[in-house]
Protein backbone atom coordinates (compact mmCIF):
# COMPACT_ATOMS: atom_id res chain seq x y z
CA UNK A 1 0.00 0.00 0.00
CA UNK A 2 1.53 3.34 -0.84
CA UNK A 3 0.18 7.02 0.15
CA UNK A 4 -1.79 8.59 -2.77
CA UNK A 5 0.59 11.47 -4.20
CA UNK A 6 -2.73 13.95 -3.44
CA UNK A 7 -2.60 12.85 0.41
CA UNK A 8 1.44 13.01 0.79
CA UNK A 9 1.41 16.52 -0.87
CA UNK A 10 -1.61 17.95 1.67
CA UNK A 11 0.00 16.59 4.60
CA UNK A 12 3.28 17.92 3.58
CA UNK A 13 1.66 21.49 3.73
CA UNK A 14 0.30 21.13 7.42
CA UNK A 15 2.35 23.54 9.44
CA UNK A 16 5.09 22.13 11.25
CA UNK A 17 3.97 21.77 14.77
CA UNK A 18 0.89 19.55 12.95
CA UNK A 19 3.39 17.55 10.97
CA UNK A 20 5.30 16.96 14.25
CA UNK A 21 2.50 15.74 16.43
CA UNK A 22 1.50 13.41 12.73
CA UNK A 23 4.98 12.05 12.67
CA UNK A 24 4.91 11.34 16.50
CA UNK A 25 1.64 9.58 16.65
CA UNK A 26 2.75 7.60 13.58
CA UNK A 27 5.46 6.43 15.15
CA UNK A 28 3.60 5.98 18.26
CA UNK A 29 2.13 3.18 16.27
CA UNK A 30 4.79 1.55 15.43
CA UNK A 31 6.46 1.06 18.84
CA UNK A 32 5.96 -2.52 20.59
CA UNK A 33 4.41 -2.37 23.33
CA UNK A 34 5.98 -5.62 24.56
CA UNK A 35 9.08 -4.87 24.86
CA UNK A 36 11.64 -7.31 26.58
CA UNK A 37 12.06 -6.50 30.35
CA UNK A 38 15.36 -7.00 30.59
CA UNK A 39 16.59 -5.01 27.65
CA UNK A 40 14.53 -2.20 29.46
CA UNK A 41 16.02 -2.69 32.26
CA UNK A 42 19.55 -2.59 30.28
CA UNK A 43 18.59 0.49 29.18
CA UNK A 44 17.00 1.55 31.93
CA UNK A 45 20.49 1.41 33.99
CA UNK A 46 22.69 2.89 30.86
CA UNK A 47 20.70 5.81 31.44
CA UNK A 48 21.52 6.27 35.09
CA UNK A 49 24.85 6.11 34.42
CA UNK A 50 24.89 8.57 32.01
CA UNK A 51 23.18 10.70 33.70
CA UNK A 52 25.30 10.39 36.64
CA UNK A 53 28.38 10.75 34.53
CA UNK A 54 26.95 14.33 33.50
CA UNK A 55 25.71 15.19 37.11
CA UNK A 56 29.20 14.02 38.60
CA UNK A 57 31.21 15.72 35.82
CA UNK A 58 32.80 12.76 33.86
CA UNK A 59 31.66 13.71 30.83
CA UNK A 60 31.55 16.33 28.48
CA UNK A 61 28.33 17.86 27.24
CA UNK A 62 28.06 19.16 23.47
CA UNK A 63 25.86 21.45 22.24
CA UNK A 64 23.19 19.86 19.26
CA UNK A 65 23.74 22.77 16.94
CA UNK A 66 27.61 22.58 17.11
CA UNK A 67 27.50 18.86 16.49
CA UNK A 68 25.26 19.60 13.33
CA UNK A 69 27.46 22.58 11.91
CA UNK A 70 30.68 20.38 12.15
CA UNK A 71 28.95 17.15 10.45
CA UNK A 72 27.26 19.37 7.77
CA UNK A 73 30.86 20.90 7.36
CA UNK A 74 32.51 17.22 6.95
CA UNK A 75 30.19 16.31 4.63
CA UNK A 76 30.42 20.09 2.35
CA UNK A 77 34.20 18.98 2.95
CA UNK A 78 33.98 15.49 1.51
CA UNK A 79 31.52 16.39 -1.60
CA UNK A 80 34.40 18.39 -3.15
């Protein structure tokens, strides 16, 4: 089953705040629900220790936006 090329265009004009809740609830739908307890609780501890790493100052935070400039500036680098 495919989207209809009618549908895809009207949804791709829905402001973005609309397209983001879309896109969430779509992929709301796709999450298992039954997910294996003990990779959760894997997961769950990884977490704790990261967060502990930040909160007791073993790692170092970086911001999102530098992250993106320096990858978008490897890749402009790499193209030529």
């Amino acid at each position: 089953m495919s989207i209809k090329p009618e549908l895809r265009r009207e949804l791709l004009t829905l402001p973005a705040e609309e397209r983001q809740q879309l896109a969430d609830e779509l992929y709301e739908s796709l999450v298992d629900e039954s997910l294996d307890p003990e990779w959760e609780r894997a997961w769950s501890d990884e977490i704790a220790q990261r967060v502990k790493d930040v909160a007791d100052g073993r790692v170092e935070l970086v911001d999102a936006d530098d992250v993106h400039s320096e990858l978008r500036a490897e890749l402009s680098d790499a193209r030529r």
